[in-house]
Protein backbone atom coordinates (compact mmCIF):
# COMPACT_ATOMS: atom_id res chain seq x y z
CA UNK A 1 24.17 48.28 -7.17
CA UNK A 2 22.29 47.30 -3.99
CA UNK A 3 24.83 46.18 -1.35
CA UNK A 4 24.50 43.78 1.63
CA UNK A 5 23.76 45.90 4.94
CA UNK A 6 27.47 45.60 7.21
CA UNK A 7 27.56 42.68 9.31
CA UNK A 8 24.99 40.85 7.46
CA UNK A 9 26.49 37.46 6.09
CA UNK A 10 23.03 36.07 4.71
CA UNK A 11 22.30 38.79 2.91
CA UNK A 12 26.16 38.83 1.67
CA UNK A 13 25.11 35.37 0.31
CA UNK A 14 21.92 36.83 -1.23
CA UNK A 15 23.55 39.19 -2.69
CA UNK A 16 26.26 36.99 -4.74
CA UNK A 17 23.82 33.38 -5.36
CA UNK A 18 21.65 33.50 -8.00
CA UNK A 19 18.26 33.23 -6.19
CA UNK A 20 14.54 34.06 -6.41
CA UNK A 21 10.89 33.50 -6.45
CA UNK A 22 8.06 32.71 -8.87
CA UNK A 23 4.57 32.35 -8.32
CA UNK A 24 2.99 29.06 -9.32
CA UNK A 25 -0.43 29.71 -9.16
CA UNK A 26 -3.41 28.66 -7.06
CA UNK A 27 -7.16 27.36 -6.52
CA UNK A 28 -9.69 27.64 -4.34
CA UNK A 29 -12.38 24.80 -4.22
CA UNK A 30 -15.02 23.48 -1.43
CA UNK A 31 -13.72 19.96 -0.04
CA UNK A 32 -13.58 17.54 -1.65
CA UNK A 33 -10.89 17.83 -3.37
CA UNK A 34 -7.47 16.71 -4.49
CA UNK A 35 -4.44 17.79 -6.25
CA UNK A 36 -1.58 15.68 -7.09
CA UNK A 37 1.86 16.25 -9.34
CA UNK A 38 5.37 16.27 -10.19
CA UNK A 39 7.68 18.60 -8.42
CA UNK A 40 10.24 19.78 -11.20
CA UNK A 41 11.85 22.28 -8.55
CA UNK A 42 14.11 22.25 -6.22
CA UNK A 43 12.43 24.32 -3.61
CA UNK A 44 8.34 24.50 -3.40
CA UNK A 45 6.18 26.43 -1.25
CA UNK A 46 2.50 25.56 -0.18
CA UNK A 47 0.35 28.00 1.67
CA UNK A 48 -3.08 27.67 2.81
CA UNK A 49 -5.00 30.83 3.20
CA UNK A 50 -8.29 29.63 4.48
CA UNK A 51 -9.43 25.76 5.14
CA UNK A 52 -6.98 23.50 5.22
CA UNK A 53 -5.26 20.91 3.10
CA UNK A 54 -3.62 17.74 4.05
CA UNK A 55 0.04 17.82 2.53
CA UNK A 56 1.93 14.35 1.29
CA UNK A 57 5.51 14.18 -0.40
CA UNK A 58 8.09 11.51 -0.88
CA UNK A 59 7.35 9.66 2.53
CA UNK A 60 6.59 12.72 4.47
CA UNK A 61 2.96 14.74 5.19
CA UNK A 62 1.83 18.00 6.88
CA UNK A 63 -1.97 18.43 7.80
CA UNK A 64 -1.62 22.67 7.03
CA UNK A 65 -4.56 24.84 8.66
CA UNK A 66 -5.58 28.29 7.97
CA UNK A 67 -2.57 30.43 7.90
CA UNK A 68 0.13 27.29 7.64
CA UNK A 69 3.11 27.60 4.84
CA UNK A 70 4.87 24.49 3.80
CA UNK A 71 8.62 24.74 2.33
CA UNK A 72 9.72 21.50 0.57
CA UNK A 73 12.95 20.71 -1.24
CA UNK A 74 14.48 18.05 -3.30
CA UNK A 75 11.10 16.13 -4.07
CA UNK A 76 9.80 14.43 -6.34
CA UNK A 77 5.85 14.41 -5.81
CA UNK A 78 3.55 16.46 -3.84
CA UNK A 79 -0.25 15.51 -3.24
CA UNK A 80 -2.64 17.79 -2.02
CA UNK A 81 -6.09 17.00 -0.48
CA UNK A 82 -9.01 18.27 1.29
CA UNK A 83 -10.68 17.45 5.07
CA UNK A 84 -12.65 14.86 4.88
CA UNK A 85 -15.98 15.08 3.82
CA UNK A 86 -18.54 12.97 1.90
CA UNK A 87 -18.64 12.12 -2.14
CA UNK A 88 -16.00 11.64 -4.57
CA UNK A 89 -12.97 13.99 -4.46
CA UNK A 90 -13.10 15.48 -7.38
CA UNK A 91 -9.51 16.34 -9.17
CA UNK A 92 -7.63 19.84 -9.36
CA UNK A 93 -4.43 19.93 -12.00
CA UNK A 94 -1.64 21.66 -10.47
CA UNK A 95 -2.50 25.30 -11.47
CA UNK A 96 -0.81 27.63 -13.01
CA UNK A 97 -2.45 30.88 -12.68
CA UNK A 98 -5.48 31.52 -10.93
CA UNK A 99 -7.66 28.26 -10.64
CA UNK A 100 -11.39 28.84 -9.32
CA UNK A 101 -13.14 25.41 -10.31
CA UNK A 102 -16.41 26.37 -9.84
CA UNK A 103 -17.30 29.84 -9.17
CA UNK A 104 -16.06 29.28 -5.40
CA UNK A 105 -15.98 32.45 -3.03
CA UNK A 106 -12.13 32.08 -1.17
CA UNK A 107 -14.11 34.28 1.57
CA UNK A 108 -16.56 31.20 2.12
CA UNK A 109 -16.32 27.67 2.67
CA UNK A 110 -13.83 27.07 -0.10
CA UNK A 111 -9.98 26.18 0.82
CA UNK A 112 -7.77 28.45 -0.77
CA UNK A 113 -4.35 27.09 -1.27
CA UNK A 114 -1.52 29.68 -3.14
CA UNK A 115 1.60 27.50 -4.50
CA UNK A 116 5.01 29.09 -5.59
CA UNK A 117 8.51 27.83 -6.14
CA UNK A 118 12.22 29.25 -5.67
CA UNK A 119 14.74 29.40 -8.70
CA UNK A 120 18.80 28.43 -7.61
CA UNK A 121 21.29 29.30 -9.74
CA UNK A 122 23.76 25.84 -9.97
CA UNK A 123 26.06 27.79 -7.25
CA UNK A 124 22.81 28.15 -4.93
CA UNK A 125 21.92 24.79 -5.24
CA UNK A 126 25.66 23.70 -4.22
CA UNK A 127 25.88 26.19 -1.28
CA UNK A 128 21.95 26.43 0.53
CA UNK A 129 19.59 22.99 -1.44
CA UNK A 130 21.56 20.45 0.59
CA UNK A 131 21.13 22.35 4.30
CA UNK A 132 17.04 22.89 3.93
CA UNK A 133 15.10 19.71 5.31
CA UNK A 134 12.94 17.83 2.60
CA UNK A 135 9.62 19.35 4.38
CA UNK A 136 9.21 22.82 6.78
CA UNK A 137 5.31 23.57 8.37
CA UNK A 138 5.75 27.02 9.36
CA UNK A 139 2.59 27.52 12.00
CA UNK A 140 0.44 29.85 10.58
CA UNK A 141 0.55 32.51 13.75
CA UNK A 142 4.60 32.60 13.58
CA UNK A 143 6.36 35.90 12.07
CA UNK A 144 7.86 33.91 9.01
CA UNK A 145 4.63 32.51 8.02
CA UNK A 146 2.65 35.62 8.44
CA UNK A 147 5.49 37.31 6.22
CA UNK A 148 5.15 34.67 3.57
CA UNK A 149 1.47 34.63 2.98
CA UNK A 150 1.65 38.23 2.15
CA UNK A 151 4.51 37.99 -0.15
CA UNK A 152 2.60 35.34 -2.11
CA UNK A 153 -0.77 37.54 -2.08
CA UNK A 154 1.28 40.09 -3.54
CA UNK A 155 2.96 38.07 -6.16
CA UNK A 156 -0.45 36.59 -7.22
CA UNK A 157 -2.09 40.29 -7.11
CA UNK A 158 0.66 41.17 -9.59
CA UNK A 159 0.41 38.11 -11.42
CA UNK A 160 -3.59 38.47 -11.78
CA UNK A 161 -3.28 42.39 -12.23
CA UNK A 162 -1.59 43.78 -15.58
CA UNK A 163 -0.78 47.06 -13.70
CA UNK A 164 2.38 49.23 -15.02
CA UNK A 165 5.39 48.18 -13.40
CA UNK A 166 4.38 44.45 -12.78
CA UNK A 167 7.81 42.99 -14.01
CA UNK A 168 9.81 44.99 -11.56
CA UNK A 169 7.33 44.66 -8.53
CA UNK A 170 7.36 40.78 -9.37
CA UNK A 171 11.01 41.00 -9.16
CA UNK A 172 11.48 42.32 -6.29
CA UNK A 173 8.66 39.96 -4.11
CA UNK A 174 10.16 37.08 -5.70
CA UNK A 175 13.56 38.02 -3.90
CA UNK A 176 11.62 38.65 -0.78
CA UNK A 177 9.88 35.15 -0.67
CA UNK A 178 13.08 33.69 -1.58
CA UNK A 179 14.18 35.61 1.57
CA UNK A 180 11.42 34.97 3.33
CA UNK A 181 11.24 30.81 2.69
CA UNK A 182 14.86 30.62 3.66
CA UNK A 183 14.36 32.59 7.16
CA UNK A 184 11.34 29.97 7.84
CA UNK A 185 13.37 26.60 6.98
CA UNK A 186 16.35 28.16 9.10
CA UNK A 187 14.09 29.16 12.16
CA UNK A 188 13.79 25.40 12.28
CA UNK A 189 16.17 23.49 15.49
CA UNK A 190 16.50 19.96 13.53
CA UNK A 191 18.55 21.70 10.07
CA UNK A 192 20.88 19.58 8.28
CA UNK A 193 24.34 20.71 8.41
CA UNK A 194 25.04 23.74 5.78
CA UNK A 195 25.25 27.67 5.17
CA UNK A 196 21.65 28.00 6.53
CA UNK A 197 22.25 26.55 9.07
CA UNK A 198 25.77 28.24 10.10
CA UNK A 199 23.86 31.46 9.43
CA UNK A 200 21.00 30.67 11.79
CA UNK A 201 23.61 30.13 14.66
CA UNK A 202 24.04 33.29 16.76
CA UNK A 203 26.77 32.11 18.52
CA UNK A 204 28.87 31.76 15.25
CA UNK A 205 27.31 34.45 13.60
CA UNK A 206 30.25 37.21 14.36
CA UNK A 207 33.39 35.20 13.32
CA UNK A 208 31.11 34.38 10.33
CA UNK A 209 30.72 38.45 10.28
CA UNK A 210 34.66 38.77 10.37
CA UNK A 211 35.07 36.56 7.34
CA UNK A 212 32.92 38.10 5.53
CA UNK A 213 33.60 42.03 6.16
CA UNK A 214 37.64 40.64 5.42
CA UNK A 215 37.98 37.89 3.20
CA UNK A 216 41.57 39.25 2.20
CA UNK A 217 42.64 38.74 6.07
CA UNK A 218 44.86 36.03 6.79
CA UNK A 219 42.74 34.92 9.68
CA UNK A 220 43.89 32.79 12.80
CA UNK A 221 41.79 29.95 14.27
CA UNK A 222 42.35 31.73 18.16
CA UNK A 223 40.80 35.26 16.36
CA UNK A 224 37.82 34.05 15.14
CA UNK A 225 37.48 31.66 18.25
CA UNK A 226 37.34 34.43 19.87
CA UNK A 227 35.12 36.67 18.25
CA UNK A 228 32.92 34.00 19.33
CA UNK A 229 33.81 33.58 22.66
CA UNK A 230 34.62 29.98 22.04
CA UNK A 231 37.68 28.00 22.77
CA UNK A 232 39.69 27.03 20.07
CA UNK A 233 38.55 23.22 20.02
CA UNK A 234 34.96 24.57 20.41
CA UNK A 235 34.75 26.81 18.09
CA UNK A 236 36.25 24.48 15.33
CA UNK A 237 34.43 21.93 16.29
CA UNK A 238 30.98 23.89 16.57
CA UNK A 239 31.54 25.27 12.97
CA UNK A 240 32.13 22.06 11.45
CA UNK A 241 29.32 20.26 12.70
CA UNK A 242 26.72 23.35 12.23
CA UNK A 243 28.31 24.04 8.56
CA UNK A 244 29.73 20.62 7.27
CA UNK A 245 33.06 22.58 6.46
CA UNK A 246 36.11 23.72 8.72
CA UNK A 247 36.36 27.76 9.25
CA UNK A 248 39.21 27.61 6.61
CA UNK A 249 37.64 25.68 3.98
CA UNK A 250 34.41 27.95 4.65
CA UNK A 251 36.52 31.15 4.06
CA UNK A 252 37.69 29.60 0.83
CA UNK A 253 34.49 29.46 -0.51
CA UNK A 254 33.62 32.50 0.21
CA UNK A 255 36.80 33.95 -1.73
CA UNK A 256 35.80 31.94 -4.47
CA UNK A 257 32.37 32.55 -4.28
CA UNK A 258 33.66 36.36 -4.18
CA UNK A 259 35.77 36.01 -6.97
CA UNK A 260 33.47 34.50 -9.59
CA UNK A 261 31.38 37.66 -9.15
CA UNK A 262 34.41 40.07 -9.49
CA UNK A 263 35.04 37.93 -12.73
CA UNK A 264 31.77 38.07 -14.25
CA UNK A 265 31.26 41.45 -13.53
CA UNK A 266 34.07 43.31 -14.22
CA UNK A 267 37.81 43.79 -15.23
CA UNK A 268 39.16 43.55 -12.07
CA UNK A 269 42.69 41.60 -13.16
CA UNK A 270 43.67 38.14 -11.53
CA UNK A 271 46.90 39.56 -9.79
CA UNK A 272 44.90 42.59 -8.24
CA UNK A 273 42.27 40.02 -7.53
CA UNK A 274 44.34 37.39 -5.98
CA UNK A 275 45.81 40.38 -3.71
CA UNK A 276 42.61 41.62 -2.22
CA UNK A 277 41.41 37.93 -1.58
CA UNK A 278 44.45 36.85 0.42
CA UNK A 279 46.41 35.00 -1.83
CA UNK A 280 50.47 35.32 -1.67
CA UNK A 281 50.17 34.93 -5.73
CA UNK A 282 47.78 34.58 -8.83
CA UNK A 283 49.23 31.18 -9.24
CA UNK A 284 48.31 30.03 -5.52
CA UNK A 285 44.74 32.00 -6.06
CA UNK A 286 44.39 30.47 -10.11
CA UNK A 287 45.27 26.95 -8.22
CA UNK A 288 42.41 27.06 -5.68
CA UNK A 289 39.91 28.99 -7.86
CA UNK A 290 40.40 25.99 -10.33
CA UNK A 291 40.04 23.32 -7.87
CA UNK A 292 36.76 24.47 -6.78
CA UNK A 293 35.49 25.91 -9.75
CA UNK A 294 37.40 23.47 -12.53
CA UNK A 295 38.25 26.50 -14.54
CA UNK A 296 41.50 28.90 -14.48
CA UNK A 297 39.84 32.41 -13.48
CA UNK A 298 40.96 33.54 -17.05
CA UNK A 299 38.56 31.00 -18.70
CA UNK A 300 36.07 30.97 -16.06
CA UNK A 301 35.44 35.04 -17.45
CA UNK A 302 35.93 33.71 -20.82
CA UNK A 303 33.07 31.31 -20.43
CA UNK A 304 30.66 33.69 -19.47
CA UNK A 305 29.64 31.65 -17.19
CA UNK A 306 26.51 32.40 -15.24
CA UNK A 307 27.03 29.83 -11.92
CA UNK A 308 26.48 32.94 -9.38
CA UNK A 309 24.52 34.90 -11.25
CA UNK A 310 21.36 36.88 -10.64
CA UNK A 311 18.73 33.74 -12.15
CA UNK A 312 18.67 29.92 -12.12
């Protein structure tokens, strides 16, 4: 099993939400053009790899040049078009696959445009879909969108290609631009309240760091003050307004989050479970688990549930 590097509280999270990437497919075609259609995911990515393409969605827009990325979530519609230019547009279905409409050369005048999407798991969606802002532009000269273009070639090299090994190399770039669309949304200064954004915050990062390396600790609101060099009142207040929860009510998702895992994946019992996560008894621990959860730990393993898993 592939464990989260110490002191590393994103990829912690990676490693226990149930998310990844899939290519959608893309197009390249001389302007002009458009592209218009339903979004059916919860997180969509746009890159433009030459040319450019004007970007509109629910209310907002991005004009993306050469090199741009765009991260959306929670929409409903996305339109794409080309720069201006003279005649009638004519009309590109949202691909899937490889889409050349007529013959066009990506390495000449054509805008090539590569889409993909991420897949949450129902825990991912509770814990990162509400902290991402409904449309990112990630410049194209910045690290994160430099990093994402090449995931996606990849992805659609493996997805054109029929090469041996293309289910596990697709696997593992589809956890990479998962990776890699999260670091661009949480690079950004205006990020609704939530994990991406407490994970983004240096300043909190290392009492975030102490939660994480010991859930089971009993912690104290002065330690992890502390840890970040904070006062008390600043500290508390600081995490709640960069998360959206207290450091307490944070920690108890984590246990949880921690402890549907442990119950999916093995036989670990509930006392010996309740003991390592800081609970004074399996009924306190059963009590929480099932207020967050709305399952008893015994029938959330029962269930088979899947809420954390490694898919959507």
């Amino acid at each position: 099993m592939v464990t989260a590097p110490p002191g590393d509280p994103l990829a912690d999270v990676f490693h226990h939400v149930g998310i990844d990437g899939v290519i959608s497919g893309g197009f390249a075609a001389t302007a002009p053009w458009v592209s218009c259609g339903e979004v059916a995911e919860d997180v969509k990515i746009i890159a433009v790899l030459s040319g450019r393409a004007l970007l509109r969605t629910d209310g907002a827009s991005a004009d993306l040049g050469e090199g741009d990325v765009a991260v959306l979530a929670r929409r409903s519609r996305l339109a794409l078009h080309s720069g201006p230019r003279p005649g009638a547009a004519r009309e590109i279905p949202p691909p899937v696959g490889w889409t050349d409409p007529l013959g066009e050369d990506a390495a000449g005048q054509a805008d090539t445009v590569v889409g993909a999407h991420l897949r949450l798991s129902p825990t991912g969606r509770e814990l990162l879909l509400p902290g991402l802002p409904p449309l990112t532009r990630v410049g194209g000269t910045r690290p994160g969108a430099r990093r994402l273009r090449t995931v996606l070639g990849l992805l659609l090299d493996e997805a054109l290609g029929a090469e041996a090994g293309v289910a596990f190399a697709s696997a593992q770039y589809a956890r990479l631009l998962a990776l890699e669309s999260l670091r661009a949304a949480a690079g950004e200064t205006d990020l609704p309240p939530g994990w991406l954004r407490l994970h983004a915050d240096r300043r909190l990062r290392p009492a975030v760091q102490l939660m994480h390396g010991h859930p089971g600790r009993a912690w104290r609101l002065e330690q992890l003050a502390r840890a970040a060099a904070m006062s008390r009142t600043t500290f508390a207040e600081r995490f709640r307004r960069t998360s959206g929860l207290t450091p307490f009510a944070y920690l108890h998702r984590w246990r949880v989050l921690l402890a549907e895992q442990a119950l999916r994946t093995s036989d670990t019992s509930v006392d010996a479970l309740s003991a390592r996560l800081g609970y004074a008894s399996a009924g306190s621990f059963s009590t929480a688990f099932r207020r967050t959860t709305g399952l008893s730990p015994s029938r959330y393993r029962g269930s088979g549930s899947t809420g954390t898993g490694s898919g959507a």
